[in-house]
Protein backbone atom coordinates (compact mmCIF):
# COMPACT_ATOMS: atom_id res chain seq x y z
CA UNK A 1 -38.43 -2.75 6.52
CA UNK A 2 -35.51 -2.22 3.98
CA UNK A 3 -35.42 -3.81 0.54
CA UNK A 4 -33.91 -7.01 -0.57
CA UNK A 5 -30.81 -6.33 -1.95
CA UNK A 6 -30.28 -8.07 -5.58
CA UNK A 7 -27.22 -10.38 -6.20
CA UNK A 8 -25.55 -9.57 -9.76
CA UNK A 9 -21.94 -11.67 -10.75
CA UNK A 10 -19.87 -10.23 -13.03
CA UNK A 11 -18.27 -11.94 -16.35
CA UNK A 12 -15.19 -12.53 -14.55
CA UNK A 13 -16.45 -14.48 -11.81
CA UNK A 14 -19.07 -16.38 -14.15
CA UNK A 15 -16.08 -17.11 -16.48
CA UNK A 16 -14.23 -18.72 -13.33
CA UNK A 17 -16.58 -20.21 -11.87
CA UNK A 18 -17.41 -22.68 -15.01
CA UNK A 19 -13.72 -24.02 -14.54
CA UNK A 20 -13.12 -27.47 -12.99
CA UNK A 21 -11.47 -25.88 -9.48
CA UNK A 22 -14.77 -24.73 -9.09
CA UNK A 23 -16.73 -27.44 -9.69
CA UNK A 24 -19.58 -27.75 -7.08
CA UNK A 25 -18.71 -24.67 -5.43
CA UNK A 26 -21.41 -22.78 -7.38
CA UNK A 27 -24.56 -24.76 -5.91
CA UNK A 28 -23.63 -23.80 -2.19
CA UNK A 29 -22.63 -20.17 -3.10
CA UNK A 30 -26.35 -20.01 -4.92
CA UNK A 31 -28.07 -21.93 -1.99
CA UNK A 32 -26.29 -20.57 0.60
CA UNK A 33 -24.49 -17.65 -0.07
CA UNK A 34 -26.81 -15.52 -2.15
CA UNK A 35 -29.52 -15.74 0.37
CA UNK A 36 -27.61 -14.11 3.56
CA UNK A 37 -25.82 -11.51 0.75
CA UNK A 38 -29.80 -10.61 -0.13
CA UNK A 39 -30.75 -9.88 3.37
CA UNK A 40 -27.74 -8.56 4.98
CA UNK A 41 -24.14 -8.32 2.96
CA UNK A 42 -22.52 -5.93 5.19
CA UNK A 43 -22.27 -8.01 8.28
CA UNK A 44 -22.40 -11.88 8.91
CA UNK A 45 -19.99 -14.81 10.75
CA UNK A 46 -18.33 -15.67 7.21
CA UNK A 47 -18.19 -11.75 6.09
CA UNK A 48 -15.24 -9.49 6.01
CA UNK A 49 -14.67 -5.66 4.92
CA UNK A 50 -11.11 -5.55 3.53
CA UNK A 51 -8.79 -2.36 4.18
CA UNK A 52 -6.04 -0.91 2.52
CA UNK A 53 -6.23 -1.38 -1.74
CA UNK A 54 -9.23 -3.35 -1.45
CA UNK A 55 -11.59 -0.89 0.22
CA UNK A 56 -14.98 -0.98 -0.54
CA UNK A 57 -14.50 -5.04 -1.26
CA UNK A 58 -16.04 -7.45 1.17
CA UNK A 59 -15.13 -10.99 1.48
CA UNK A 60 -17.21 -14.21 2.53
CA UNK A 61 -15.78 -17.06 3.45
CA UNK A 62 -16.65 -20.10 1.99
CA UNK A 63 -14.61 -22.86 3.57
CA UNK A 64 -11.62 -23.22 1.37
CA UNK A 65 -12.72 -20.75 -0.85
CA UNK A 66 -13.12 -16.75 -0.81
CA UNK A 67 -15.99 -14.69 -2.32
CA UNK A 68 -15.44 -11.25 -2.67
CA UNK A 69 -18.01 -8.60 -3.68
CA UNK A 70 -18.80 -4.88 -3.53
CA UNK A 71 -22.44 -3.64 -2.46
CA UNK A 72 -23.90 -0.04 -4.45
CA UNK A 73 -26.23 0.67 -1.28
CA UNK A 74 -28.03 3.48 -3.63
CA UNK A 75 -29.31 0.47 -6.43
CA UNK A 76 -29.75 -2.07 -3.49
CA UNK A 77 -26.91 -4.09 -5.42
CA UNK A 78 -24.74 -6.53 -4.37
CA UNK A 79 -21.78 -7.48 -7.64
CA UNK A 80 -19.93 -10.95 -6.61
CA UNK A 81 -16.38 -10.00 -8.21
CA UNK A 82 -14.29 -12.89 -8.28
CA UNK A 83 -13.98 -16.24 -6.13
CA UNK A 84 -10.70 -17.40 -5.10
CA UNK A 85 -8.78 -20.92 -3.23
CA UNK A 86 -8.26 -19.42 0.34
CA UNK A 87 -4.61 -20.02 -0.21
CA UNK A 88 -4.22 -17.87 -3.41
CA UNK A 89 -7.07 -14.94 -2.61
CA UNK A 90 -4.63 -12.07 -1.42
């Protein structure tokens, strides 16, 4: 059985994420988000591997909103970058 993988967000995203566009956002990322990244961040309905300058990013969808992260697969680590409006996330 392979390990949990751990969920760490960065100062960035916690910086953003206390803003008022955010606002409620962070309770369904925690409840909802963080558990599927734990068992399985590479793969998923809402999950994404970007190309091109963003290799190595992932993105999760989060209705209106974008999560992206990077997973270190050697530390079981998963490091939630940034969060963005769908509109304004590339």
């Amino acid at each position: 059985m392979s390990a949990e993988f751990r969920v760490a967000e960065t100062n960035g995203f916690r910086k953003k994420i206390g803003k008022r566009d955010y606002s409620g956002i962070y309770e369904k990322i925690v409840a909802y988000v963080y558990p599927r990244l734990r068992s399985n961040p590479f793969f998923g309905p809402n999950i994404k591997k970007l190309k091109g300058e963003f290799d190595g990013v992932y993105r999760y969808r989060i209705g209106a909103f974008r999560l992206f992260y990077t997973i270190e697969s050697r530390t079981v680590m998963v490091f939630v970058l940034d969060i963005e409006k769908s509109k304004d996330s590339y």
